[in-house]
N, C-alpha and C. Protein backbone atom coordinates (compact mmCIF):
# COMPACT_ATOMS: atom_id res chain seq x y z
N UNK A 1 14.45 -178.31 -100.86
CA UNK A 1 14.96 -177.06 -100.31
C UNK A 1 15.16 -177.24 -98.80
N UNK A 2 16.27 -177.10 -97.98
CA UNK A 2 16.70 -177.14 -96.69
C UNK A 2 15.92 -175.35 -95.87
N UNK A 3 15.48 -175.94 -95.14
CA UNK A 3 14.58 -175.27 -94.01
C UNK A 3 15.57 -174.84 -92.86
N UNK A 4 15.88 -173.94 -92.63
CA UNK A 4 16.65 -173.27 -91.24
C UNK A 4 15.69 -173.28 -90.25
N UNK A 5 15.90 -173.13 -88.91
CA UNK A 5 14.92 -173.02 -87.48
C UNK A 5 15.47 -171.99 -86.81
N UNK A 6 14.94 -171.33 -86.12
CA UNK A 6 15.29 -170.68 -85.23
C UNK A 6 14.55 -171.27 -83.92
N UNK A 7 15.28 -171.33 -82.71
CA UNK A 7 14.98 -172.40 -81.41
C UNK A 7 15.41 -171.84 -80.47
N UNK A 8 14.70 -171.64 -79.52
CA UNK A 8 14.90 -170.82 -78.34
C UNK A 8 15.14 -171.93 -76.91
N UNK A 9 15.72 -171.58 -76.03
CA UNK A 9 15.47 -172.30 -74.52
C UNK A 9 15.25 -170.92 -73.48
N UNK A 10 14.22 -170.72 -73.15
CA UNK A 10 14.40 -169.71 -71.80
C UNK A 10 14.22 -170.54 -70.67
N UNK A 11 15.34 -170.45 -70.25
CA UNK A 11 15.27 -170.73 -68.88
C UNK A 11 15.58 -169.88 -67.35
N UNK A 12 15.03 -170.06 -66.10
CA UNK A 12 15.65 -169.44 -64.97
C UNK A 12 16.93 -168.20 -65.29
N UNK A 13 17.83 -169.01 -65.28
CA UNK A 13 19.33 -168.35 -65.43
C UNK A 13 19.40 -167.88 -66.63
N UNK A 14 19.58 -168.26 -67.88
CA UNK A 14 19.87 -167.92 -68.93
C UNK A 14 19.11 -168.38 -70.31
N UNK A 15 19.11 -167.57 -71.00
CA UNK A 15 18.08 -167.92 -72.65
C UNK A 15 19.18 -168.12 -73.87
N UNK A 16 18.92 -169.12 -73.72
CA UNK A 16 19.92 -169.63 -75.67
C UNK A 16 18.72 -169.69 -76.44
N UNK A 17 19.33 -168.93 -77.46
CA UNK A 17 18.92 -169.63 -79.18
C UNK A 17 19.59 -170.00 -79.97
N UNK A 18 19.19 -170.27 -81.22
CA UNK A 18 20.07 -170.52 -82.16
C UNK A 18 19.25 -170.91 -83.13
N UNK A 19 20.34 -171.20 -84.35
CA UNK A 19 19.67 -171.52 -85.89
C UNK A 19 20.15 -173.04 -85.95
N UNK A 20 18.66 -174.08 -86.49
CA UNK A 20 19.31 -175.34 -86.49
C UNK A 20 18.53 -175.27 -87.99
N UNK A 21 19.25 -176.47 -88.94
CA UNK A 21 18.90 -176.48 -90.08
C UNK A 21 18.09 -177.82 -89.66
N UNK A 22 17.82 -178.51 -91.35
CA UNK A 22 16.93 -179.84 -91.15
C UNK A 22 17.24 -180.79 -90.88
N UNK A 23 18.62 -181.12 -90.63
CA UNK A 23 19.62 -182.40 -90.42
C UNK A 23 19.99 -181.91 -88.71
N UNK A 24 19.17 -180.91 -88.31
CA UNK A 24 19.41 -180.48 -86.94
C UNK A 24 21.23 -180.03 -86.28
N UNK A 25 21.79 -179.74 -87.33
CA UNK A 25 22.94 -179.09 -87.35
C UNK A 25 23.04 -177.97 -86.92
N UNK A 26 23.80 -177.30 -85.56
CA UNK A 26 23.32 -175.95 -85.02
C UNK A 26 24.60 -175.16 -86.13
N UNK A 27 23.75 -174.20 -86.69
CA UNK A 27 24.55 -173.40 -87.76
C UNK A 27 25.27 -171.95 -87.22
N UNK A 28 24.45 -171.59 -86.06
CA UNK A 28 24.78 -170.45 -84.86
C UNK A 28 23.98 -170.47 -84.05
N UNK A 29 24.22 -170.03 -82.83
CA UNK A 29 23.79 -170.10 -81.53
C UNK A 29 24.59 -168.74 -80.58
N UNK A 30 23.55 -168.94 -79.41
CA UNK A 30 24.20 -167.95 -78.08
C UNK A 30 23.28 -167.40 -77.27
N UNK A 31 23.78 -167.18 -76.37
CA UNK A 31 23.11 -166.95 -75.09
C UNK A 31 23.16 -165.75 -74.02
N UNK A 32 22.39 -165.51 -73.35
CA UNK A 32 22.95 -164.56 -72.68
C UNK A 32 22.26 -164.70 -70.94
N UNK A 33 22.47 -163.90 -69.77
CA UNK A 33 21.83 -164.37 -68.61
C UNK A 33 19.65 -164.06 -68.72
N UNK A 34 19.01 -164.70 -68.02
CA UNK A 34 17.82 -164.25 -68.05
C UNK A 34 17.40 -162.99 -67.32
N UNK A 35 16.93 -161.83 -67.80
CA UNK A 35 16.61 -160.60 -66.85
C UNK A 35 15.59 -160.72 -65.79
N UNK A 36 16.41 -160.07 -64.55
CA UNK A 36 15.28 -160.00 -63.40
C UNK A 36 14.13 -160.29 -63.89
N UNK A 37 14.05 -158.77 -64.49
CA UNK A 37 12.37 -158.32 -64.92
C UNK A 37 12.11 -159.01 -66.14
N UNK A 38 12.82 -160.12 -66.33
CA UNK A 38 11.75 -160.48 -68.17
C UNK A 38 10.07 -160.54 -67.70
N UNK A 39 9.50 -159.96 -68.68
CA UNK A 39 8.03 -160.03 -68.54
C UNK A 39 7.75 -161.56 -69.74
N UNK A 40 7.07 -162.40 -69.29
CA UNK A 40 7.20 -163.87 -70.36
C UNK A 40 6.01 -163.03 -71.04
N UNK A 41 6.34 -163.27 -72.78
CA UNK A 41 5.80 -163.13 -73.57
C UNK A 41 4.62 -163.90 -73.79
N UNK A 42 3.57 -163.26 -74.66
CA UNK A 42 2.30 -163.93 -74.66
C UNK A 42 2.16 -164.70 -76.02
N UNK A 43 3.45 -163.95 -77.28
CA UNK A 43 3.02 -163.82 -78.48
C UNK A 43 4.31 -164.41 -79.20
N UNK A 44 4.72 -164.39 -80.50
CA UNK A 44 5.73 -164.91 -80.86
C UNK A 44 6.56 -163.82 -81.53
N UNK A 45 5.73 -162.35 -81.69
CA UNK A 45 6.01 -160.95 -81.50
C UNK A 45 6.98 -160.66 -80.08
N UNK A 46 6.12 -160.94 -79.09
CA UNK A 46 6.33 -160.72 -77.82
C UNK A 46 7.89 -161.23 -77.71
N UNK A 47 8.11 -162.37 -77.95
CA UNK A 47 9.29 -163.23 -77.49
C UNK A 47 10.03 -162.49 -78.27
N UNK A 48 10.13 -161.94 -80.30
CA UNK A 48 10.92 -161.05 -81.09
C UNK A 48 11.31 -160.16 -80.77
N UNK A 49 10.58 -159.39 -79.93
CA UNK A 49 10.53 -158.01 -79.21
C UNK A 49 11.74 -158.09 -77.99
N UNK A 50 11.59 -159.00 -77.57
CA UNK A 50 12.94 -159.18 -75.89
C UNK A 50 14.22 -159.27 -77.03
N UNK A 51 14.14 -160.10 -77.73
CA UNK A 51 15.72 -160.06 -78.54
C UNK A 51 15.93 -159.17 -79.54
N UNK A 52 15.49 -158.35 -79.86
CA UNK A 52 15.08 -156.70 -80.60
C UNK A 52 15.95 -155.67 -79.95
N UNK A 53 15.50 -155.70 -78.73
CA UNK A 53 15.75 -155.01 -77.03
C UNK A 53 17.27 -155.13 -76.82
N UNK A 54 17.41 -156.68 -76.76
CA UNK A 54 18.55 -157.07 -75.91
C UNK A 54 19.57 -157.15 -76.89
């Protein structure tokens, strides 16, 4: 059975994610700028919660 990922980068400027499968094939992706105020999450809730929001 093939496993999907979901994979984040936060960085400074801007936060990509996306869905990579098991052959590491990005299946969708996207990004948007990083907010002033992001508060960095503690939890993996926490991090669900900013892209919930946004």
């Amino acid at each position: 059975m093939m496993e999907n990922y979901l994979v984040f980068d936060m960085g400074g400027s801007s936060i990509k994610y996306g869905i990579l499968n098991d052959n590491g094939d990005i299946l969708n992706n996207s990004s948007f700028k990083t907010p002033a105020t992001l508060e960095v999450p503690t939890s993996i809730d926490g991090v669900m919660n900013c892209f919930v929001v946004l």
